[in-house]
Protein backbone atom coordinates (compact mmCIF):
# COMPACT_ATOMS: atom_id res chain seq x y z
CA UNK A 1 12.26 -72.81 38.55
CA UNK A 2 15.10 -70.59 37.16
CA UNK A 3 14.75 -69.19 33.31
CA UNK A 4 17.65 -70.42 32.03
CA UNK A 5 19.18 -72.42 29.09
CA UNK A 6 20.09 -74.95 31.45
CA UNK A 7 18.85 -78.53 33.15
CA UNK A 8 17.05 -78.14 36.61
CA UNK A 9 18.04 -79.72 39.24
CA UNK A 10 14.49 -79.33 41.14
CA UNK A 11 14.30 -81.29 44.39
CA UNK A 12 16.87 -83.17 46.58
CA UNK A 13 15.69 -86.40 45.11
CA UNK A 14 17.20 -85.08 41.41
CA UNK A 15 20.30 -83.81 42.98
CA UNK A 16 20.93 -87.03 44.42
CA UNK A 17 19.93 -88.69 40.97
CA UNK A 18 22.08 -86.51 39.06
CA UNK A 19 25.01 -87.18 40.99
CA UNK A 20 24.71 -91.03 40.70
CA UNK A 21 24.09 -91.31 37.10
CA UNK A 22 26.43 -88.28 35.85
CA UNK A 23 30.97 -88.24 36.54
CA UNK A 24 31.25 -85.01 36.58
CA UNK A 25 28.69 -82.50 37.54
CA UNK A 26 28.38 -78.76 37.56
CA UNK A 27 25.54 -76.99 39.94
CA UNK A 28 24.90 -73.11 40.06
CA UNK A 29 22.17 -72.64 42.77
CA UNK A 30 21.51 -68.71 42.99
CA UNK A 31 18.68 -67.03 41.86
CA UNK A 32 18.10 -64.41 38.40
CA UNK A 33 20.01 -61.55 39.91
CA UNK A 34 23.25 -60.14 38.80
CA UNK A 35 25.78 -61.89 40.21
CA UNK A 36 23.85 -65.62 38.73
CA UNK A 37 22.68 -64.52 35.43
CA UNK A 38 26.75 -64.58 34.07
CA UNK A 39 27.64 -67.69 35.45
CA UNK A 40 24.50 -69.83 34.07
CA UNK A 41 25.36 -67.96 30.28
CA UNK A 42 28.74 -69.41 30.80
CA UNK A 43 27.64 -72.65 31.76
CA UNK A 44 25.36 -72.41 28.86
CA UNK A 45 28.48 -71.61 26.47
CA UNK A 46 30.53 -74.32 27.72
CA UNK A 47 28.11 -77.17 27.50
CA UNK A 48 29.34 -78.43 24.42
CA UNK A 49 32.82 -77.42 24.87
CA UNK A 50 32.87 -79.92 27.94
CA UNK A 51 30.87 -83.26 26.92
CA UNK A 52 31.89 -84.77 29.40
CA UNK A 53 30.57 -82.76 32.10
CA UNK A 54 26.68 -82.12 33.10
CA UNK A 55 25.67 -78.69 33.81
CA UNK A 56 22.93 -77.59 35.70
CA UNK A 57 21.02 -74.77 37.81
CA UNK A 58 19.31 -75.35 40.88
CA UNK A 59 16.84 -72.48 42.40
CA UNK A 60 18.51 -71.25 45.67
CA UNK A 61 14.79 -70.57 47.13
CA UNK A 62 13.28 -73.81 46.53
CA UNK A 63 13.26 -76.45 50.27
CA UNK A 64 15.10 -78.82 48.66
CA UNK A 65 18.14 -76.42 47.69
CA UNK A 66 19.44 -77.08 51.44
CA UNK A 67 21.64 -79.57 50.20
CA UNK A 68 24.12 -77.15 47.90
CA UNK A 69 23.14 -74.11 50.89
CA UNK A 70 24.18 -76.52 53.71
CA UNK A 71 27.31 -78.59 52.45
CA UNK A 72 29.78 -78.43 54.18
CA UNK A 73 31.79 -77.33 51.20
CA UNK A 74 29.69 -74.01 51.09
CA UNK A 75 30.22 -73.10 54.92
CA UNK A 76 30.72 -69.62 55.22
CA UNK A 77 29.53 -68.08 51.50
CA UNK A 78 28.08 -65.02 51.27
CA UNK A 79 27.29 -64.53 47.98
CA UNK A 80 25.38 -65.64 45.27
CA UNK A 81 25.69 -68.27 43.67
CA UNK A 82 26.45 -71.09 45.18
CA UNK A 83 28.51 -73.41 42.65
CA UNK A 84 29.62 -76.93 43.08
CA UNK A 85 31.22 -78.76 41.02
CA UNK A 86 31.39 -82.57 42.00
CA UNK A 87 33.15 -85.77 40.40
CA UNK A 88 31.76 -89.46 41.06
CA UNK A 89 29.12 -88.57 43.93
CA UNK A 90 31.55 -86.17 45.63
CA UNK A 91 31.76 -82.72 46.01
CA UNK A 92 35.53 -81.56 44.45
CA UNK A 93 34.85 -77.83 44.69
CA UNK A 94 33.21 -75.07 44.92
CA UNK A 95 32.79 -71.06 44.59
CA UNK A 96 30.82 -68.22 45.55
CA UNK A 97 29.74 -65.41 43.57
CA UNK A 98 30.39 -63.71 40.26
CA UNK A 99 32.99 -66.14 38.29
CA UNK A 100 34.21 -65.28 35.07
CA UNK A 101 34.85 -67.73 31.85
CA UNK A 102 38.32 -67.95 33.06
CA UNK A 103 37.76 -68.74 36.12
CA UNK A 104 35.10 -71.59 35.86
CA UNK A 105 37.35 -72.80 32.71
CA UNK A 106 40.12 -73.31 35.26
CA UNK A 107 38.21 -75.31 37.34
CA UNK A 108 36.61 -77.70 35.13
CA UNK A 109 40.07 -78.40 33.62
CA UNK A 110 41.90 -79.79 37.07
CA UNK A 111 38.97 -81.11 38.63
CA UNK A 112 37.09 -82.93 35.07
CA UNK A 113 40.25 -82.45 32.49
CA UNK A 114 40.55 -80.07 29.74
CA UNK A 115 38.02 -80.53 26.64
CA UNK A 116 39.39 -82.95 23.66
């Protein structure tokens, strides 16, 4: 399990859970290295900024992670982490690497809508 501020997404069972009972949902799947630690303390800052969205971390290492490493969505990434970002069930985007508050802002705004 990651040390972070954030929800765990901890086996493909909860992923799959998460996504049914949750309309918009964030993942980061990396691990505690330097390109990961920013993006979970951003996700952490913008939890209750965006109510409406549910943010959580998934180990990259664990089995189970297979289904954020092996979308489709996340063919060809090299780095870490792995971040999807999915609306009703369905995956709507996602990055690789290092993002910045900008940058994950952005997103959230044209794929969940902008914070009231």
């Amino acid at each position: 399990m990651l040390m972070t501020n954030l929800e765990h997404v901890e086996s493909a069972d909860a992923h799959k859970k998460v996504l049914e009972e949750n309309e918009n949902v964030m993942i980061c799947c990396g691990r505690m290295g330097p390109m990961c630690l920013p993006v979970y303390d951003i996700m952490d800052e913008l939890k209750d900024t965006y109510k409406n969205v549910k943010f959580l971390d998934m180990d990259f290492d664990s089995p189970d992670a297979h289904v954020i490493r092996n979308a489709p969505e996340c063919a060809g990434f090299m780095g870490l982490p792995f971040t999807m970002y999915y609306k009703n069930g369905k995956a709507v985007q996602a990055t690789t690497s290092i993002q910045n508050m900008d940058q994950v802002n952005s997103i959230l705004d044209e794929q969940f809508g902008k914070p009231e």
